[in-house]
Protein backbone atom coordinates (compact mmCIF):
# COMPACT_ATOMS: atom_id res chain seq x y z
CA UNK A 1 17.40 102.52 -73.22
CA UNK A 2 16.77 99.02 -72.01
CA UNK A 3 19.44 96.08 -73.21
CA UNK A 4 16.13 94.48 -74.63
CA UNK A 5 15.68 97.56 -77.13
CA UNK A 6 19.85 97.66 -77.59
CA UNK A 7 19.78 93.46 -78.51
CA UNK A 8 16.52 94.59 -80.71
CA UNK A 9 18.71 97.00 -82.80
CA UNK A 10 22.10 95.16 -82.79
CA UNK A 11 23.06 94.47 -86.36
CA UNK A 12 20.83 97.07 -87.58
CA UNK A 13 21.35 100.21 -89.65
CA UNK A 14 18.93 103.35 -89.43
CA UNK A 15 18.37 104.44 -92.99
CA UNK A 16 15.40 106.35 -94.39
CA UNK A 17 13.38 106.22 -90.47
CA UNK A 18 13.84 102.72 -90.12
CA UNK A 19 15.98 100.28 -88.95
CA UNK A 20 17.13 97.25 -91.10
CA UNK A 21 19.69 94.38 -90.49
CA UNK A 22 23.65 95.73 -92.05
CA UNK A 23 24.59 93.94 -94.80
CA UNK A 24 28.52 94.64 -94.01
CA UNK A 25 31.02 93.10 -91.95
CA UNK A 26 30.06 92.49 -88.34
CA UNK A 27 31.94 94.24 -85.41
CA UNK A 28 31.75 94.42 -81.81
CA UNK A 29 31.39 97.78 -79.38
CA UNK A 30 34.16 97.23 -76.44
CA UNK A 31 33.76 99.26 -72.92
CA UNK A 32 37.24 100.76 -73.08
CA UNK A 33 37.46 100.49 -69.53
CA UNK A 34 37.49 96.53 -69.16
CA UNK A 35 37.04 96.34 -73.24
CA UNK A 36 33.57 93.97 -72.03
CA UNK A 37 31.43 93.89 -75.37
CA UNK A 38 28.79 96.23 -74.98
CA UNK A 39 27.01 95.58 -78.63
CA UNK A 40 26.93 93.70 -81.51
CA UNK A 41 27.06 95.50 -84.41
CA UNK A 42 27.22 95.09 -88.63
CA UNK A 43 28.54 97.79 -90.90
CA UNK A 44 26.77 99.03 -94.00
CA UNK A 45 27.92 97.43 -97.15
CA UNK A 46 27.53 100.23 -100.22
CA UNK A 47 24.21 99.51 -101.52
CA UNK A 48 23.11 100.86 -98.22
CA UNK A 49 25.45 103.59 -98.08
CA UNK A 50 24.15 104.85 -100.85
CA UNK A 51 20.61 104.38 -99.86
CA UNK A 52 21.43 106.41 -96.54
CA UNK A 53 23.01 109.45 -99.18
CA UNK A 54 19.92 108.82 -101.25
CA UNK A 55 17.85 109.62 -98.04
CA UNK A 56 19.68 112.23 -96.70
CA UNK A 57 19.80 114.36 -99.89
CA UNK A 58 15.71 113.54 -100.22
CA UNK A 59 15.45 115.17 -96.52
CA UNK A 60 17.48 117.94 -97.30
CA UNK A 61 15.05 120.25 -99.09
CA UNK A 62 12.15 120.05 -96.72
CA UNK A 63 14.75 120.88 -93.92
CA UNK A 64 15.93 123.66 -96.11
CA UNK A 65 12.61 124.55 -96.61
CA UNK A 66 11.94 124.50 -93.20
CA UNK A 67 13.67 127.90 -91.93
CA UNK A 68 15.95 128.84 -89.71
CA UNK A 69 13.63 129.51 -86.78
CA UNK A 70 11.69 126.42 -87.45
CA UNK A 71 15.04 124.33 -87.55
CA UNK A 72 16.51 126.31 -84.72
CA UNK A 73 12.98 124.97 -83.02
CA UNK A 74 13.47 121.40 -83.85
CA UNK A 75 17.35 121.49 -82.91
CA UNK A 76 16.59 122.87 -79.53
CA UNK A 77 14.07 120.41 -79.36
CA UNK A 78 16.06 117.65 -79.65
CA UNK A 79 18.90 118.61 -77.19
CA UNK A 80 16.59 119.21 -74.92
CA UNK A 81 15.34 115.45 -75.48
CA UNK A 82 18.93 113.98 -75.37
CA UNK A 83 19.54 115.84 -71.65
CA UNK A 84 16.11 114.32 -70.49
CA UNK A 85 17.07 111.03 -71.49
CA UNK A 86 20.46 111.09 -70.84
CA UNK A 87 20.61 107.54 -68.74
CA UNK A 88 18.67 105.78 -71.51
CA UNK A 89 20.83 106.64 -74.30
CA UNK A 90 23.89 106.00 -72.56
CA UNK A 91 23.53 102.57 -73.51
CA UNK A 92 23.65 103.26 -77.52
């Protein structure tokens, strides 16, 4: 991932497929080798939290629903996605 797409997401919070700006306290991501800031970040405040338990309980019977060999399908899927694109995401 490009440091134009991290700056694009920094003080953002995925909830529900998309990303919108925290409404929490702000915080920075140190390297912890030379503690450099790496992102910018902003926590969740609890209207959001529970909008992100709201979601995740709304997603949880279709991937229930789903079945084990479909699920097994879409997990394999996506590990094979995070090995492919390794580099990128290295910069979350």
């Amino acid at each position: 991932m490009s440091n134009a797409v991290s700056e694009a997401i920094a003080g953002t919070v995925f909830i529900n497929g998309e990303f919108i700006a925290g409404d929490g306290s702000e915080f920075q991501s140190l390297c912890p080798v030379d503690e450099h800031v790496v992102w910018d970040g902003c926590s969740s405040g609890r209207a959001q939290i529970d909008a992100a338990f709201d979601a995740a309980r709304g997603a949880f019977g279709a991937w229930w629903d789903a079945g084990a060999d479909k699920r097994i399908e879409i997990v394999s899927r996506c590990a094979d996605l995070i090995k492919e694109n390794a580099d990128e995401l290295a910069w979350l």
